[in-house]
Each structure stands twice: as C-alpha cells, then as structure tokens.
N, C-alpha and C. Protein backbone atom coordinates (compact mmCIF):
# COMPACT_ATOMS: atom_id res chain seq x y z
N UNK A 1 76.19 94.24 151.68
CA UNK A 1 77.28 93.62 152.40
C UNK A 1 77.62 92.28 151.73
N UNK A 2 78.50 91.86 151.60
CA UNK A 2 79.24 90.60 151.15
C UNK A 2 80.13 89.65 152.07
N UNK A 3 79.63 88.14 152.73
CA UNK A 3 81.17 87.80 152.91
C UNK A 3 81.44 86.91 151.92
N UNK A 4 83.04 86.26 152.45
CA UNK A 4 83.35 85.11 151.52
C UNK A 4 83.77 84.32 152.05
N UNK A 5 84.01 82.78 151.76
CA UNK A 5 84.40 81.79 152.16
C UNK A 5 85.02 81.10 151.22
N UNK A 6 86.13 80.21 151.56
CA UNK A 6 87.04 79.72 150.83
C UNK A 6 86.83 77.88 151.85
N UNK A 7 86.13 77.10 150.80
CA UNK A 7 86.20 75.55 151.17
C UNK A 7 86.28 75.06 150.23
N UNK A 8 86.16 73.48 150.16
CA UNK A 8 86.29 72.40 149.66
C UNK A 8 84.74 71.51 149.45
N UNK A 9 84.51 71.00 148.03
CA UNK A 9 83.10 70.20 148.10
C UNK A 9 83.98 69.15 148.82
N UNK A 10 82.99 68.54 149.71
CA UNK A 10 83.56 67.23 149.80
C UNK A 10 82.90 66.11 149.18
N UNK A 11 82.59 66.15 148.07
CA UNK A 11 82.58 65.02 147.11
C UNK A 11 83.50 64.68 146.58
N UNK A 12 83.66 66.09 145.81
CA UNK A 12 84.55 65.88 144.30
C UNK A 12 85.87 67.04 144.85
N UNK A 13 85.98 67.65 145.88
CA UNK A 13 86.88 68.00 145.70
C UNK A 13 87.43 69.92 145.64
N UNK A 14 86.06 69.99 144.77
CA UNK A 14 85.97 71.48 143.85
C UNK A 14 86.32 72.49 144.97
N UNK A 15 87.53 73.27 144.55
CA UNK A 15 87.45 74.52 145.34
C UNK A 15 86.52 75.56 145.48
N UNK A 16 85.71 75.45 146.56
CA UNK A 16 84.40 76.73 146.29
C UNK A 16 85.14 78.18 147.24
N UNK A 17 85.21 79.08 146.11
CA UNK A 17 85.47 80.40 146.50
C UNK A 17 84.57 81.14 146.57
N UNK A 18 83.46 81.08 147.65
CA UNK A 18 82.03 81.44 147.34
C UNK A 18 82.34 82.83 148.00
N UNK A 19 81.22 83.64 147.30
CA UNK A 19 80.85 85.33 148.17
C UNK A 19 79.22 84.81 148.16
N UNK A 20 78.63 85.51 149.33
CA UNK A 20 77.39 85.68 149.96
C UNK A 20 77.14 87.20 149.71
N UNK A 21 75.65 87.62 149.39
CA UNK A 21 75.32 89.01 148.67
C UNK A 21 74.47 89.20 150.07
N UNK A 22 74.43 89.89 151.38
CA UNK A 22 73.75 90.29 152.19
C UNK A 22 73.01 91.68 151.83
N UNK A 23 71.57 91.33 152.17
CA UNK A 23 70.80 92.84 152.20
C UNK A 23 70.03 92.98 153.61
N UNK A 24 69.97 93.42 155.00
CA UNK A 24 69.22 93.58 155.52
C UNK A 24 69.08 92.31 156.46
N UNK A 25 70.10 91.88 156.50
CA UNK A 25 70.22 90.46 157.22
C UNK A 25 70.11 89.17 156.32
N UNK A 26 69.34 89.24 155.30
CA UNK A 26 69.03 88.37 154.24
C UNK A 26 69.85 88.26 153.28
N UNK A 27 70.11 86.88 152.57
CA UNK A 27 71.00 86.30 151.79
C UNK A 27 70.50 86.83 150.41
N UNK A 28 70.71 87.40 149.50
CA UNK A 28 70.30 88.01 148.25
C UNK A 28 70.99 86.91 147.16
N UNK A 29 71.90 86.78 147.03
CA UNK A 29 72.41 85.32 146.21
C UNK A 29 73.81 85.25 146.41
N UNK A 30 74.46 83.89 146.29
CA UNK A 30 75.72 83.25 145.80
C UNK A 30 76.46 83.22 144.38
N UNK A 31 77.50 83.42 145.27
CA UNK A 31 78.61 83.22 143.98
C UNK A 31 79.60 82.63 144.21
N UNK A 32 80.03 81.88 142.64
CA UNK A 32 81.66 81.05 142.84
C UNK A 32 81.81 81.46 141.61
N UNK A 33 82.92 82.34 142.09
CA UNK A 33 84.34 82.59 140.87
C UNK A 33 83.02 83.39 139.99
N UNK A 34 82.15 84.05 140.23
CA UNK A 34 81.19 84.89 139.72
C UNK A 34 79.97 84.55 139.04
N UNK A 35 80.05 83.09 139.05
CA UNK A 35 78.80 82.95 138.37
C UNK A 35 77.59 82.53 139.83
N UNK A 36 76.37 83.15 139.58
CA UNK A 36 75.42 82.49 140.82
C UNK A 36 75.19 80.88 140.81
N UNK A 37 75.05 80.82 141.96
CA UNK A 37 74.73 79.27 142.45
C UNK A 37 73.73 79.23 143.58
N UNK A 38 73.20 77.72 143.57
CA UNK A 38 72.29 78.08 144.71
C UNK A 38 73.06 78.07 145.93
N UNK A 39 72.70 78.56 147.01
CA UNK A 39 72.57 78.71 148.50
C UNK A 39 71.91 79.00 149.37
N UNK A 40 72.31 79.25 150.81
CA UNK A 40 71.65 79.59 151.73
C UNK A 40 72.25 79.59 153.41
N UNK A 41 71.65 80.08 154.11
CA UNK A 41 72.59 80.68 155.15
C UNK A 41 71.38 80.37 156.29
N UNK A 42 71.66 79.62 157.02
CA UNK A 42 70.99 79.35 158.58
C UNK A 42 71.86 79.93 159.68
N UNK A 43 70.97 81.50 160.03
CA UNK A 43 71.69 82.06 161.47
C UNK A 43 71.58 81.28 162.83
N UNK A 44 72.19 80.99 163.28
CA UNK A 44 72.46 80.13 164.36
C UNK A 44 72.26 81.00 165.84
N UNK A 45 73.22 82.08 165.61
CA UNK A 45 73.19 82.49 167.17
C UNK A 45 73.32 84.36 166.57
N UNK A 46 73.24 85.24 167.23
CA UNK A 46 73.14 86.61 167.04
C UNK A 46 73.65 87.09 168.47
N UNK A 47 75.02 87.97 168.81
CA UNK A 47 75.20 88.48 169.74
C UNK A 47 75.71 89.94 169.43
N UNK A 48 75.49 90.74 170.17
CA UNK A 48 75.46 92.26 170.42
C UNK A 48 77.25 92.59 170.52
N UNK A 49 78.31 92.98 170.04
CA UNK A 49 79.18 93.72 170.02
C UNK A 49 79.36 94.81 169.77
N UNK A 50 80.34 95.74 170.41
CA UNK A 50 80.78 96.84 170.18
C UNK A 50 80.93 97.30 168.76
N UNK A 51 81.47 96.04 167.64
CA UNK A 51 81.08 96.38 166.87
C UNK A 51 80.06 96.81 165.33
N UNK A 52 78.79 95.76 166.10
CA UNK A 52 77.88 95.57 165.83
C UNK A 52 77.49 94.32 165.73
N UNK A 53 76.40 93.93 165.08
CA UNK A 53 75.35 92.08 165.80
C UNK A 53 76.50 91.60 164.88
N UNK A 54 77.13 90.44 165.68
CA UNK A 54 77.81 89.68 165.21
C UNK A 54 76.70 88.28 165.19
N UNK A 55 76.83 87.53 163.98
CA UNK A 55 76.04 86.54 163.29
C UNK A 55 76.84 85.16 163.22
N UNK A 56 76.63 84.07 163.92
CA UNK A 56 77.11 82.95 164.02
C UNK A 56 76.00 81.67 162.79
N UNK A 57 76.63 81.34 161.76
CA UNK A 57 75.10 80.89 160.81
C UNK A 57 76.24 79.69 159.89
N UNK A 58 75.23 78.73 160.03
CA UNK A 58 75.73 77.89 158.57
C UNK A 58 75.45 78.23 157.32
N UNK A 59 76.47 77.78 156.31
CA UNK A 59 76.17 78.55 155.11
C UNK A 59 76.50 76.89 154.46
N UNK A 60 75.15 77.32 153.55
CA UNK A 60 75.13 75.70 152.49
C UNK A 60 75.33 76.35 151.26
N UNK A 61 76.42 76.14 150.15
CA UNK A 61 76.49 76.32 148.88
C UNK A 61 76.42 75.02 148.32
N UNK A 62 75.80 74.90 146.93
CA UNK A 62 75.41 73.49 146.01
C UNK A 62 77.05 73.77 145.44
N UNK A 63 78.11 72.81 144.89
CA UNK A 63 78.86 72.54 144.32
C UNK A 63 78.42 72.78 143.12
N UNK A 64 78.99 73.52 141.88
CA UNK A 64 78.69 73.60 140.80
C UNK A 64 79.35 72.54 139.70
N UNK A 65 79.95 71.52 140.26
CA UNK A 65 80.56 70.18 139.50
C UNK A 65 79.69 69.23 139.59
N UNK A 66 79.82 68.84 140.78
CA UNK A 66 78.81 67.43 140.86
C UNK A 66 77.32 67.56 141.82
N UNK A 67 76.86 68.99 142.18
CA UNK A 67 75.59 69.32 142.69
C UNK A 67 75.46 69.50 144.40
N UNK A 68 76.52 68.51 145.04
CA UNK A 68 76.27 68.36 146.16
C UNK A 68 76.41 69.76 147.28
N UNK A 69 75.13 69.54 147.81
CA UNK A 69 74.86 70.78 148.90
C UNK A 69 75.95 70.50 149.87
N UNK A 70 76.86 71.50 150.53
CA UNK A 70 78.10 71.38 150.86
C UNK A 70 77.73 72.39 152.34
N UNK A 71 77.71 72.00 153.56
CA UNK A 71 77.24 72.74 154.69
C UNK A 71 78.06 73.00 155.42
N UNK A 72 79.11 74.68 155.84
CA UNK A 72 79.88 74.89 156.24
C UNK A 72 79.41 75.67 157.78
N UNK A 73 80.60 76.43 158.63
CA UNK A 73 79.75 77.23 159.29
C UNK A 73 80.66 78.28 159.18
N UNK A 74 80.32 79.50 159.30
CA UNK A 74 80.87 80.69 159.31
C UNK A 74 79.95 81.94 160.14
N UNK A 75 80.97 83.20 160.17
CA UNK A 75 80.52 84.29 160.90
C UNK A 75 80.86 85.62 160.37
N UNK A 76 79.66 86.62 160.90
CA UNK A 76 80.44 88.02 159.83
C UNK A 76 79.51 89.03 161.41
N UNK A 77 79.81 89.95 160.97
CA UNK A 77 79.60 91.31 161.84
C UNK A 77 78.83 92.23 161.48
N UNK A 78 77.78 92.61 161.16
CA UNK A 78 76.98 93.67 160.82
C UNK A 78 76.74 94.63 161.50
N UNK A 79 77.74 95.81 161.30
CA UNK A 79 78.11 96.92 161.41
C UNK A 79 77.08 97.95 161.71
N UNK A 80 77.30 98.59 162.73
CA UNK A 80 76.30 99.57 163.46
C UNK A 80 76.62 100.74 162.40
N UNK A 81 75.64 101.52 162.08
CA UNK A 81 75.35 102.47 161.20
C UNK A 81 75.53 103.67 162.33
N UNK A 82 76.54 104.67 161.77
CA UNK A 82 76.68 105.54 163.12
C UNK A 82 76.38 107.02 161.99
C-alpha cells in the first residue's frame, strides 16, 4: 500500500511530494520525487469503518535540502480484504 502527501519544508521552503511504502501496517520507506529519504509515521488514533481501519498518524519526512525533520499529520484507510 502507498500513500502520498504533498507539503512544504518549513525551513527552506522545498516542495516535499513524499509517497509512504506501507506493509502490514508498517512504514517500509519514503520517497520524494523517487529517491528514498528518511521517515516515519506515528499512528495516533485507529477507528473501525465500513471501509476498513481507518489510521489517523503523523508523518515526519527529513527535507532532502537542508535536513530538517518536517512533522505533518495525515490519514489513509486500510482496506478490508474480502
């Protein structure tokens, strides 16, 4: 599973067009514009929908210009296997 997010470092500026590599609930690695970077993803809250555990989690990507760990929040849906 993959999501993506579209922000701003707020240092310098840098447009981060990051994708997140999900396996199994777990973050497998980051990307901007395809090359890996570090990250990481703190799940926050987990609730049960119809259309499967929806995941409420901050996601920290490092800026690949000037380094700075950049802490957003976002959400994705992990889909019931039918």
């Amino acid at each position: 599973m993959q999501i993506y997010g579209k922000n701003e470092c707020y240092i310098c500026k840098f447009n981060l067009d990051w994708t997140a590599f999900i396996s199994e609930g777990d973050v497998t690695s980051f990307s901007i514009m395809g090359n890996q970077v570090i990250g990481d993803f703190v799940a926050l809250e987990e609730t049960a929908t119809p259309e499967g555990k929806k995941v409420e989690c901050e996601v920290i990507v490092q800026c690949p210009r000037c380094r700075n760990r950049n802490k957003y929040m976002s959400s994705f849906v992990m889909s019931v296997s039918k």
